[in-house]
C-alpha atoms as a PDB file:
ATOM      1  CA  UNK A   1      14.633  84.602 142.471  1.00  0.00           C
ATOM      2  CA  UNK A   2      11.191  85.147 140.764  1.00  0.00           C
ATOM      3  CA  UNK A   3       9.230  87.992 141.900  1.00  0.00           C
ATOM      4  CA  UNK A   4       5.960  88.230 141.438  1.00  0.00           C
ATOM      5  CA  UNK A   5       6.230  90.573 138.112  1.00  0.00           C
ATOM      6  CA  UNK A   6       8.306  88.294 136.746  1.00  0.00           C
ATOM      7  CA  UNK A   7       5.684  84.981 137.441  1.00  0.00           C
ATOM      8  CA  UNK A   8       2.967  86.918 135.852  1.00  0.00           C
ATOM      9  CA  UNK A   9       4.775  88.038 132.712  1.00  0.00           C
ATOM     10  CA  UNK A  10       5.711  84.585 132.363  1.00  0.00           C
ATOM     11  CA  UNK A  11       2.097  82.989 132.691  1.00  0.00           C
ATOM     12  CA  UNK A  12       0.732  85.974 130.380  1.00  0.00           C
ATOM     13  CA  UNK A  13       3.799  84.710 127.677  1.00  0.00           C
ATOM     14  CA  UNK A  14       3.040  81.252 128.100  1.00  0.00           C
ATOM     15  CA  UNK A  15      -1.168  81.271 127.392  1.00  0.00           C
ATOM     16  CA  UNK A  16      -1.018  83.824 124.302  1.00  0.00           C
ATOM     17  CA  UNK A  17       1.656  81.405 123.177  1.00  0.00           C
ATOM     18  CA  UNK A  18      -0.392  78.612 123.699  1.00  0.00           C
ATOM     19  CA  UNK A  19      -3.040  80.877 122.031  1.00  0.00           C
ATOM     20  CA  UNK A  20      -1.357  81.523 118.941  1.00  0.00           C
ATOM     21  CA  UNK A  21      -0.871  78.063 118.505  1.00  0.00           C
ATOM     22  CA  UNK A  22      -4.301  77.424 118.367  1.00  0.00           C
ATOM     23  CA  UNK A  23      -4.832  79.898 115.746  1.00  0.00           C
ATOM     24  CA  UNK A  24      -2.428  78.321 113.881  1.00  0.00           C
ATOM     25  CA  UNK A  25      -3.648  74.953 114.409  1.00  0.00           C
ATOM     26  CA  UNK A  26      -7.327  76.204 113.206  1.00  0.00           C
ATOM     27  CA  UNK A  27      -6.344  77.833 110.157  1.00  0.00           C
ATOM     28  CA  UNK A  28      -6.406  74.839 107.156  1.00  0.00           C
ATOM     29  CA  UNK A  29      -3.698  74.050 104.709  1.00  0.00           C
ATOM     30  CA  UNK A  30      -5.175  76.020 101.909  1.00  0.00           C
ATOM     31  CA  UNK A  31      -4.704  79.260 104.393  1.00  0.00           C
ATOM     32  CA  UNK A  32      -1.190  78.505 105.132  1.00  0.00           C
ATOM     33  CA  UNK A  33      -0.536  77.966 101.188  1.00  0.00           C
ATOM     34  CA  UNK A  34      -1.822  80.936 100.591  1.00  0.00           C
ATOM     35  CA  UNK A  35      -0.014  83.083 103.026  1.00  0.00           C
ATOM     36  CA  UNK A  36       3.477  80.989 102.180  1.00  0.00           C
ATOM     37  CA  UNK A  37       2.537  82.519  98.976  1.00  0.00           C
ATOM     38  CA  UNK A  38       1.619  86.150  99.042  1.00  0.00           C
ATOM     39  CA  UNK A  39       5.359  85.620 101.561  1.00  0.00           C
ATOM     40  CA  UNK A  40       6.603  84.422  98.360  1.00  0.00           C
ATOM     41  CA  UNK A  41       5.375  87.181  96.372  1.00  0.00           C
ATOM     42  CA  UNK A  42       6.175  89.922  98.650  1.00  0.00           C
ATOM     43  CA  UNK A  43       9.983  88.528  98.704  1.00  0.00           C
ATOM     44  CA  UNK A  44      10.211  88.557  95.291  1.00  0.00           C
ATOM     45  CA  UNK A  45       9.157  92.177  94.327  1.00  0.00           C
ATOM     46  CA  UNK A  46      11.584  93.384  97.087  1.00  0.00           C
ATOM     47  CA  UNK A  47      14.285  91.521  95.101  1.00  0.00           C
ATOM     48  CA  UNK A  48      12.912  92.124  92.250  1.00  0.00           C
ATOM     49  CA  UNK A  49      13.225  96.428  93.615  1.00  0.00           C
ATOM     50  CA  UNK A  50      17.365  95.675  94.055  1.00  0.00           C
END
């Protein structure tokens, strides 16, 4: 059964999901490139480090 908690944890996972994806959905292609990259980067030196 859902108790009450358990509703409102739910709705409060559901909106800041929805609200990330609208962040994501704002930020342009050049952002996301850029991020994927400085990922990229980041991955590397830690291999790099091994």
């Amino acid at each position: 059964m859902l108790t009450k908690d358990k509703i409102i944890a739910i709705s409060l996972f559901l909106t800041s999901y929805r609200h990330i994806h609208k962040l994501l959905k704002i930020n342009t292609l050049k952002q996301q490139k850029a991020i994927f990259f400085q990922l990229n980067l980041f991955f590397f030196k830690k291999k790099g480090n091994n």
